[in-house]
C-alpha atoms as a PDB file:
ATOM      1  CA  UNK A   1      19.124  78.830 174.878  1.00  0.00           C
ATOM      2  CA  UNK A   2      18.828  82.258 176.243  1.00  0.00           C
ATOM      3  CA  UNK A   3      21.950  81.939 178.627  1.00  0.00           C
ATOM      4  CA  UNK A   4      24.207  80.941 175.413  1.00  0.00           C
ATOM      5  CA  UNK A   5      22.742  83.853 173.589  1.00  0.00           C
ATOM      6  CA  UNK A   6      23.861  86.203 176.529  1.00  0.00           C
ATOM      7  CA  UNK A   7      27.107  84.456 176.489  1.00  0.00           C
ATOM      8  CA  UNK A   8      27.769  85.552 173.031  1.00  0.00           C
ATOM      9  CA  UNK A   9      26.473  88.305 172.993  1.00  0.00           C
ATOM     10  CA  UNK A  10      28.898  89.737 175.972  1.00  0.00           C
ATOM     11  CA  UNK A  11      31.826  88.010 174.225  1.00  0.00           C
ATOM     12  CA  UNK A  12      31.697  90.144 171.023  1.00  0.00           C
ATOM     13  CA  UNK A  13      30.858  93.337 173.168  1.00  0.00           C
ATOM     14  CA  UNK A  14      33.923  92.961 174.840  1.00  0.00           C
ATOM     15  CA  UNK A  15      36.108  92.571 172.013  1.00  0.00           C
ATOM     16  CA  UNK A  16      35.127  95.869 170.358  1.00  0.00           C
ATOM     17  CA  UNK A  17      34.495  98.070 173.456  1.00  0.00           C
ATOM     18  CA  UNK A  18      37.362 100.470 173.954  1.00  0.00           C
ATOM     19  CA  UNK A  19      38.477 101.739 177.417  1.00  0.00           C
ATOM     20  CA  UNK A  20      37.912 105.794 178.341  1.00  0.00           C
ATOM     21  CA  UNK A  21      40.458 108.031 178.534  1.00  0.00           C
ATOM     22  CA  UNK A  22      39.093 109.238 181.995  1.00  0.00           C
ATOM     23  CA  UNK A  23      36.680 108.407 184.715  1.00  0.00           C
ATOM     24  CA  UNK A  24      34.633 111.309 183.560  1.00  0.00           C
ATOM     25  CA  UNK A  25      34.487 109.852 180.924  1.00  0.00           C
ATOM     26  CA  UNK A  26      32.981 106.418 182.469  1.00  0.00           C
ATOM     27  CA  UNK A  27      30.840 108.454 184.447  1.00  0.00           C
ATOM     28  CA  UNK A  28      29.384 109.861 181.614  1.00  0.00           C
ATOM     29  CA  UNK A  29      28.784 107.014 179.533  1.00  0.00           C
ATOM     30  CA  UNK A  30      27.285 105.556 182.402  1.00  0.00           C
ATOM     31  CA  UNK A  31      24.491 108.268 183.021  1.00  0.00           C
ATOM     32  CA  UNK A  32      23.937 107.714 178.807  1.00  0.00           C
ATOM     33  CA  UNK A  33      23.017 104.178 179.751  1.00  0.00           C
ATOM     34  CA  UNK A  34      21.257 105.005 182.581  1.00  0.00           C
ATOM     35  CA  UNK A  35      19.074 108.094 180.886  1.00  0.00           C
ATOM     36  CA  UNK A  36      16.351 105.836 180.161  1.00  0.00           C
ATOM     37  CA  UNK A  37      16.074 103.663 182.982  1.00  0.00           C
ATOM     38  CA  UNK A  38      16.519 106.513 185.832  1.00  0.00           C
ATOM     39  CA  UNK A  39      16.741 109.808 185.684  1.00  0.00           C
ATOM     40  CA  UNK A  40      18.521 110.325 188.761  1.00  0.00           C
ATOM     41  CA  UNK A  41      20.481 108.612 188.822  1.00  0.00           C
ATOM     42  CA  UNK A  42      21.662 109.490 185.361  1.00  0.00           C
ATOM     43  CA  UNK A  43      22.005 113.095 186.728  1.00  0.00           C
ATOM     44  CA  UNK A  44      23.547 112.317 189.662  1.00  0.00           C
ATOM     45  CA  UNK A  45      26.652 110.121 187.669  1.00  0.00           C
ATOM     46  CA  UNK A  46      26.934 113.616 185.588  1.00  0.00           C
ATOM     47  CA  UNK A  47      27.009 115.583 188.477  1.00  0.00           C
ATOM     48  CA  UNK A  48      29.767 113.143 190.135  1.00  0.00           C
ATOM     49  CA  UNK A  49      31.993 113.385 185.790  1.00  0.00           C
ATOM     50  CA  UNK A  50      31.555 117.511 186.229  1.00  0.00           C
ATOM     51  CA  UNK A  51      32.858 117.776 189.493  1.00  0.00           C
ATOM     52  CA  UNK A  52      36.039 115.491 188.989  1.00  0.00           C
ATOM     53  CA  UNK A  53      36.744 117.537 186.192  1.00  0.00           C
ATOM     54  CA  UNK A  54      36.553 120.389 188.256  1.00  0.00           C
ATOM     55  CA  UNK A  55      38.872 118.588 190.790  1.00  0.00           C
ATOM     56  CA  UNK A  56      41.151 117.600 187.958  1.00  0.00           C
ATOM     57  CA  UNK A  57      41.472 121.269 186.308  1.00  0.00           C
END
């Protein structure tokens, strides 16, 4: 019962999830997700957004 919950779950989160303009912007919204789970690593995925920008610029 779970599984089909999942299942349905992911198919309307697909639907309304738009695609970033830029991997920074990925990066960030990764290291959101990731705040509460790992620190870190959440840093580390900001660290990796800042310095493509500072590639990119």
């Amino acid at each position: 019962m779970f599984s089909l919950v999942a299942q349905v779950a992911r198919l309307f989160r697909s639907n309304h999830v738009e695609t970033p303009s830029s991997p920074a912007a990925t990066l960030m919204e990764r290291a959101d997700s990731r705040a509460g789970l790992d620190a870190h690593d959440a840093q580390e995925l900001r660290a990796a957004a800042s310095a493509w920008l500072s590639v990119v610029r």
